[in-house]
Protein backbone atom coordinates (compact mmCIF):
# COMPACT_ATOMS: atom_id res chain seq x y z
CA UNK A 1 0.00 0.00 0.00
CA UNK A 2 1.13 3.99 -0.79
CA UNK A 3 1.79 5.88 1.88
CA UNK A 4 2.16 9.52 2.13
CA UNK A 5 5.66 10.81 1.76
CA UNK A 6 7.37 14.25 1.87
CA UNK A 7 9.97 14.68 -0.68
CA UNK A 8 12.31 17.65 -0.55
CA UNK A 9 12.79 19.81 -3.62
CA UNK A 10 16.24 21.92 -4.34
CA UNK A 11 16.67 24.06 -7.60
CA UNK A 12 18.46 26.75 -8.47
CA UNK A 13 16.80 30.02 -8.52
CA UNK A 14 17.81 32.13 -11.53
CA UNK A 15 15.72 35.21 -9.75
CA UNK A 16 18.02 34.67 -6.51
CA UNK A 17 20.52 33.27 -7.89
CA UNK A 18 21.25 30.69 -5.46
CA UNK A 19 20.18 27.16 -4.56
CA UNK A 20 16.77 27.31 -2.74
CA UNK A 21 14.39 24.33 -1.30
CA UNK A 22 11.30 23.19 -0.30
CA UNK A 23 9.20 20.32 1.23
CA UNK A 24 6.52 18.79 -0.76
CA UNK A 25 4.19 16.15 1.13
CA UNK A 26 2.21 13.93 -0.82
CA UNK A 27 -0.75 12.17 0.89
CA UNK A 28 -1.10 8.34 0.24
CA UNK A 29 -3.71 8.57 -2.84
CA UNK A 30 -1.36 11.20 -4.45
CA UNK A 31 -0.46 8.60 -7.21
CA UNK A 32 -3.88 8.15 -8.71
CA UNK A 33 -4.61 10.41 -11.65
CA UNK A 34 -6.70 12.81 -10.14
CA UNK A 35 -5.01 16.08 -10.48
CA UNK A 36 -4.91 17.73 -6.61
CA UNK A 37 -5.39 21.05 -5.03
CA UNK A 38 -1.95 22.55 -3.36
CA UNK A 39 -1.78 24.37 -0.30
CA UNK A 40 1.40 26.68 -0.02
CA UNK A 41 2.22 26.85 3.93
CA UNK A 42 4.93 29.70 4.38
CA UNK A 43 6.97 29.53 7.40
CA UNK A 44 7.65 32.10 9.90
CA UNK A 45 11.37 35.39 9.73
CA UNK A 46 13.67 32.27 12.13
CA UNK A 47 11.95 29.34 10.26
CA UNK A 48 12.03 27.28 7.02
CA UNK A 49 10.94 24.68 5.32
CA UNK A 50 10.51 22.48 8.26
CA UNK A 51 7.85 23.79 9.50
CA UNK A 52 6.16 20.62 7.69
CA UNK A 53 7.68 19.00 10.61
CA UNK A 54 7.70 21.46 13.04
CA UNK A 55 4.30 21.93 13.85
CA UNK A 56 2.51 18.56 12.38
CA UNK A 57 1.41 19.36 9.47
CA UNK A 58 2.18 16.23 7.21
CA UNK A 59 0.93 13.88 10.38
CA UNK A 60 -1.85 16.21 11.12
CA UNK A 61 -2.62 15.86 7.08
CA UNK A 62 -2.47 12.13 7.36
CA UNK A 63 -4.45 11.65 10.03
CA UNK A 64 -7.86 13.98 8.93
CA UNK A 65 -7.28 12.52 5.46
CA UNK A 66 -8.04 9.24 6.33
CA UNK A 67 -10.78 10.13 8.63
CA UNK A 68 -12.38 12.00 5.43
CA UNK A 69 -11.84 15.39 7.72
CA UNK A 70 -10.55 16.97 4.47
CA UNK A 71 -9.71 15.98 0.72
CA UNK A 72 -6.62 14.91 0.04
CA UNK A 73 -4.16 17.72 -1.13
CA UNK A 74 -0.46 18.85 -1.54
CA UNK A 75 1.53 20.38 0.84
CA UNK A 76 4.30 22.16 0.15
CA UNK A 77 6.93 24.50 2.50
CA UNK A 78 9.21 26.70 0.65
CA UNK A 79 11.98 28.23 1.93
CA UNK A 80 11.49 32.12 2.08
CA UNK A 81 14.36 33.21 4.46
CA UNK A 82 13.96 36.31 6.36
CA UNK A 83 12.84 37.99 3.39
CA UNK A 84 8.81 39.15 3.90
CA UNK A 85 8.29 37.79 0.60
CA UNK A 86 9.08 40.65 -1.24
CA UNK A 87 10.92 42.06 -3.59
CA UNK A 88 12.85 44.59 -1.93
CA UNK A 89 16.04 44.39 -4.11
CA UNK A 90 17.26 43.50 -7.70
CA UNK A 91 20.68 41.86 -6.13
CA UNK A 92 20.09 39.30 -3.65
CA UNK A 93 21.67 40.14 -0.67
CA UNK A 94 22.43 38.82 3.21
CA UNK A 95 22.01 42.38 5.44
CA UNK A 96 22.58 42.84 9.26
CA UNK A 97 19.70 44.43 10.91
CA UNK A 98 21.27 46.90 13.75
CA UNK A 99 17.60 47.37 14.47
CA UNK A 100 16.52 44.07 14.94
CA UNK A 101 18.84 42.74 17.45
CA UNK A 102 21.43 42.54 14.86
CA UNK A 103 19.11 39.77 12.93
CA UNK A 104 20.22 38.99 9.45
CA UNK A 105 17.97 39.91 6.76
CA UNK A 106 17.37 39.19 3.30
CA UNK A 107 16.72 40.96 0.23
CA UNK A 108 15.62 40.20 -3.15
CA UNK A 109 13.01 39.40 -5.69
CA UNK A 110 11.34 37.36 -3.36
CA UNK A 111 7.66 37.84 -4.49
CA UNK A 112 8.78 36.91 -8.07
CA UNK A 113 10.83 33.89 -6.84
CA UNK A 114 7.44 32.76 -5.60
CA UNK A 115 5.35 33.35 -8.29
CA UNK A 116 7.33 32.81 -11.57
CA UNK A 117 9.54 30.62 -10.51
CA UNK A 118 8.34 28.15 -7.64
CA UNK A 119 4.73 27.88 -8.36
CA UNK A 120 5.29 27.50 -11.96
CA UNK A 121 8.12 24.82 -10.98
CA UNK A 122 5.20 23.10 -8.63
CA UNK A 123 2.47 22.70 -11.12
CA UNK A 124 4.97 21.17 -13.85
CA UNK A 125 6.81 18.52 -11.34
CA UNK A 126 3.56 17.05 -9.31
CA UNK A 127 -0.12 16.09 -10.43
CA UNK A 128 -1.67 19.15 -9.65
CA UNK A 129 -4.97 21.78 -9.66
CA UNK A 130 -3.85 24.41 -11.94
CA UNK A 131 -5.69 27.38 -11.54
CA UNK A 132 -6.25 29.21 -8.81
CA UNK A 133 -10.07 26.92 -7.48
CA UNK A 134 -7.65 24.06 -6.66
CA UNK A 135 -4.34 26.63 -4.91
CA UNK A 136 -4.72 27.60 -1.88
CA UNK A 137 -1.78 30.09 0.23
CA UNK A 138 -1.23 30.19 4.25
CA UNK A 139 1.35 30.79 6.79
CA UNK A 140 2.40 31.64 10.22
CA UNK A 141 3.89 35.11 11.51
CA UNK A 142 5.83 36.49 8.77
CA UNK A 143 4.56 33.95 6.23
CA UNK A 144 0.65 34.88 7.10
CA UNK A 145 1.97 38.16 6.12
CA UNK A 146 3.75 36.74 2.95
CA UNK A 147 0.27 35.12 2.28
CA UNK A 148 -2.13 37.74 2.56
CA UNK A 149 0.15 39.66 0.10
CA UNK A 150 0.86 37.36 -2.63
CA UNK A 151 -2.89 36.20 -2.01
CA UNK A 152 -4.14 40.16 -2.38
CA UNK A 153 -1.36 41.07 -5.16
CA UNK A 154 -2.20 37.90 -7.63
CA UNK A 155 -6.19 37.52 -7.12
CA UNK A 156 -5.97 35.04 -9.96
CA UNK A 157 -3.28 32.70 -8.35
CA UNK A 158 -5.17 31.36 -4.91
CA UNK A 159 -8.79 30.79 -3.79
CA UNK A 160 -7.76 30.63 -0.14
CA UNK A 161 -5.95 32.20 2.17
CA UNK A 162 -5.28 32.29 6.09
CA UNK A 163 -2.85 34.58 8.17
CA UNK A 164 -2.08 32.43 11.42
CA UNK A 165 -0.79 35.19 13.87
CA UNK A 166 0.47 37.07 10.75
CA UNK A 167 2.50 39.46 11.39
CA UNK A 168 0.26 42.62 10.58
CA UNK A 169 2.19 45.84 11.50
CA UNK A 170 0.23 48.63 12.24
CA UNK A 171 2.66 51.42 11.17
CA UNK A 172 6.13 50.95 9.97
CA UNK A 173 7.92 50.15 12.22
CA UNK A 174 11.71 51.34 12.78
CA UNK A 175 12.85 47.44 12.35
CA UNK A 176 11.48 47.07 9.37
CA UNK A 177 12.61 49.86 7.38
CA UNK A 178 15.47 47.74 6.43
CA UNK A 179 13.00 45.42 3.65
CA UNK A 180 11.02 49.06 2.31
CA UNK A 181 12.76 52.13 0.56
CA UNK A 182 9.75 54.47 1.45
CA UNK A 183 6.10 54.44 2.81
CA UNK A 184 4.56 53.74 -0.49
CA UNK A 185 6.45 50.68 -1.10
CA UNK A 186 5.18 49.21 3.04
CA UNK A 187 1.45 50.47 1.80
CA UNK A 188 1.71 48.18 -1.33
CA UNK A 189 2.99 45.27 0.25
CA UNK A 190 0.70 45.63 3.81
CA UNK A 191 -2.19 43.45 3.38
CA UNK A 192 -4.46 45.74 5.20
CA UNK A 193 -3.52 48.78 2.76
CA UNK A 194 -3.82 46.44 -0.33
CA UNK A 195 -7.71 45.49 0.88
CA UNK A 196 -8.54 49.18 1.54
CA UNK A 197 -7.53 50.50 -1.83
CA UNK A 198 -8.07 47.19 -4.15
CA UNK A 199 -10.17 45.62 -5.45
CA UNK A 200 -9.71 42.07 -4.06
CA UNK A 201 -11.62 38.82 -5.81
CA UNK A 202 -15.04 38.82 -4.08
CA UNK A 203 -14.94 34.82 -4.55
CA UNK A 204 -11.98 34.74 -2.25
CA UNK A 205 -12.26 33.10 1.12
CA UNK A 206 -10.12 34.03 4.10
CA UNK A 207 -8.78 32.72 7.86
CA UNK A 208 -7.59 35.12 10.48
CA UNK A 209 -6.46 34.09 13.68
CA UNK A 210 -3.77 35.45 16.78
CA UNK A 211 -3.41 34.25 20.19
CA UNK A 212 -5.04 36.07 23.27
CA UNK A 213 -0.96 36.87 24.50
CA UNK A 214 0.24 37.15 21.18
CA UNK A 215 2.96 39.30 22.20
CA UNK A 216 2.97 41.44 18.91
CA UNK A 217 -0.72 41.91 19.58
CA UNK A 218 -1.43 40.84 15.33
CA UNK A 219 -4.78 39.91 16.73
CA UNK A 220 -5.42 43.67 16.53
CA UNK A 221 -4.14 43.88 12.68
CA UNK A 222 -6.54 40.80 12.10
CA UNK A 223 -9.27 42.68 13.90
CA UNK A 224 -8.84 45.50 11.52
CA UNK A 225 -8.44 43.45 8.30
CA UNK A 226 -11.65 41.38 8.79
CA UNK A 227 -13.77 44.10 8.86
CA UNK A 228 -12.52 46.00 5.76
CA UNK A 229 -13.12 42.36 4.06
CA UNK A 230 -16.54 41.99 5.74
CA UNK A 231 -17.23 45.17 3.89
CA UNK A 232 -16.52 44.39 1.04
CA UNK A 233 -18.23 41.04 1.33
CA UNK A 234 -15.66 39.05 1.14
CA UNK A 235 -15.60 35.32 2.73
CA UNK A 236 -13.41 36.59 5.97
CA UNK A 237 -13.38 34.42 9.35
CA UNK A 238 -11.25 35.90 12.13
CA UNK A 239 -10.29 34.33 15.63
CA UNK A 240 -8.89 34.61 18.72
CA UNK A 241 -7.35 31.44 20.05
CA UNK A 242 -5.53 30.89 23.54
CA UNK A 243 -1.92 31.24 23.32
CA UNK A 244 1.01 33.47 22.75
CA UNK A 245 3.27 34.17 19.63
CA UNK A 246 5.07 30.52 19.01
CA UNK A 247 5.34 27.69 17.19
CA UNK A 248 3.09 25.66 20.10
CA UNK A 249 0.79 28.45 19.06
CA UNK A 250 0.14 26.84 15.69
CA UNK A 251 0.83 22.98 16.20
CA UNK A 252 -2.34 23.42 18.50
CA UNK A 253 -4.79 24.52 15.97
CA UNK A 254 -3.01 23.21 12.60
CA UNK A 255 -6.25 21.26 12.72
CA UNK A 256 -8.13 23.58 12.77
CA UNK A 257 -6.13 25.73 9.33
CA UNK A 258 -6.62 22.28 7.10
CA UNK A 259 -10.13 21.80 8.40
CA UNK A 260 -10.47 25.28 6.48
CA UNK A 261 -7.93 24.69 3.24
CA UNK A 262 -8.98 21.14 2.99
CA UNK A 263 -13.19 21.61 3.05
C-alpha cells in the first residue's frame, strides 16, 4: 500500500541566484490520476521549510485525510528566508539588521521567486490543480503576512488564504525599514492597505487568527483586516485562540487551518 511521503525539492533560482528548497508532502492517494489542489504553507522570519515537521502538518494531514476530515491535497513549504516575501532588491543580498537585534535579513526578488519561478516549478513537477479553485496560500507570523500579500497582489493565483498570527504591522515600524525604501512601497505590500484600496476577488475566502498573548498583539491587525473584508463582502473568518506568539501556538490549531484549506 502507498503511503504519504514528503519529498524535498532543491533548484536553483535564476531570480536569486542561489540554490533554494522546499518540502513537498504527498498524501497516500497522491499517485492516482486525479489532479490535486496545493496548499502553499509559508513559514515564519527564524523558520524554514521544516515547519512541515515542526508543527505537524504532514501527520496532522495524514491523520484527517483518512478520517475523510478533508480531501486529500499537496503540501508544500518553501523556503522564504527572512525575506517578507518581497521584492525589496534587484541583487540578492544577506544584510545585518542593527535594528533588529542585529538579525540577518534578506533581500531580493522574493515575491517573483514565488510566483514565476516556484509555483510554476510546482504545477509542472507534481499532479496538480492548476488554476487558482484548486491553490490555496497560508502561513504563520511572517509567512501569514507573505500570504495575505501574494494572495491580495495575484487575485488570480489562490482561492484561499489564512494569516495564522500574521505578522500585521500597524505602522512601519523602525525594524522594518530595512526590507522598504519608502512608505509607499510598506502600503503596497501591507495586506491591510492592499484590501482598503483594491479591489480584491469577491470569490476569495479568508482565515484570520492570533493568540489572546500574542505578544505582537497581530490579533489587533486581524481585527482590523476582517472588517474591511466583511465590507466588502468578502468570505473573511477571524479568531482569537488561547496562546502566545510561538510555534506551540500553531501545532495546536493546525487542525483547525486544514479543516479550512482542505473543506
Amino acid at each position: 500500500m502507498n503511503k504519504s511521503k514528503v519529498e524535498k525539492i532543491s533548484f536553483y533560482s535564476d531570480i536569486l541566484g542561489k540554490e533554494m528548497s522546499m518540502l513537498v508532502y504527498l498524501p497516500e492517494c497522491y499517485n492516482s490520476v486525479t489532479p490535486l489542489p496545493v496548499l502553499y504553507f509559508l513559514h515564519g522570519r527564524s523558520g524554514n521549510e521544516n515547519i512541515i515537521f515542526d508543527v505537524g502538518i504532514n501527520t496532522k494531514a495524514d491523520e484527517m485525510i483518512k478520517n475523510s476530515e478533508i480531501k486529500p491535497m499537496i503540501i508544500v513549504c518553501p523556503r522564504f528566508e527572512n525575506s517578507r516575501g518581497l521584492n525589496s532588491s534587484l541583487i540578492c543580498k544577506e544584510v545585518i539588521n542593527s535594528k533588529d537585534n542585529n538579525r540577518i535579513v534578506n533581500l531580493g526578488m522574493y515575491e517573483d521567486y514565488f510566483i514565476k519561478e516556484l509555483i510554476p516549478l510546482i504545477d509542472e513537477k507534481f499532479n496538480t490543480i492548476k488554476d487558482r479553485k484548486g491553490r490555496y496560500i497560508g502561513g504563520a507570523s511572517a509567512g501569514g503576512y507573505i500570504a495575505l500579500h501574494n494572495a491580495f497582489r495575484h487575485p488570480n493565483l489562490f482561492s484561499k488564504v489564512g494569516g495564522h498570527m500574521p505578522a500585521l504591522e500597524l505602522i512601519l515600524e523602525d525594524e522594518d525599514k530595512i526590507y522598504f525604501k519608502d512608505i509607499s512601497v510598506w502600503e503596497k505590500y501591507n495586506p491591510i492597505e492592499i484590501a482598503k484600496s483594491n479591489n480584491i476577488s469577491s470569490d476569495i475566502k479568508v482565515y484570520l487568527d492570533a493568540g489572546d498573548r500574542d505578544e505582537g498583539r497581530f490579533y489587533e491587525g486581524c481585527l482590523i483586516l476582517h472588517k474591511i473584508l466583511k465590507e466588502k463582502s468578502i468570505n473573511s473568518q477571524n479568531y482569537i485562540f488561547s496562546g502566545n506568539h510561538s510555534a506551540q501556538y500553531i501545532q495546536s490549531n493546525i487542525q483547525k487551518y486544514l479543516k479550512f484549506y482542505g473543506c
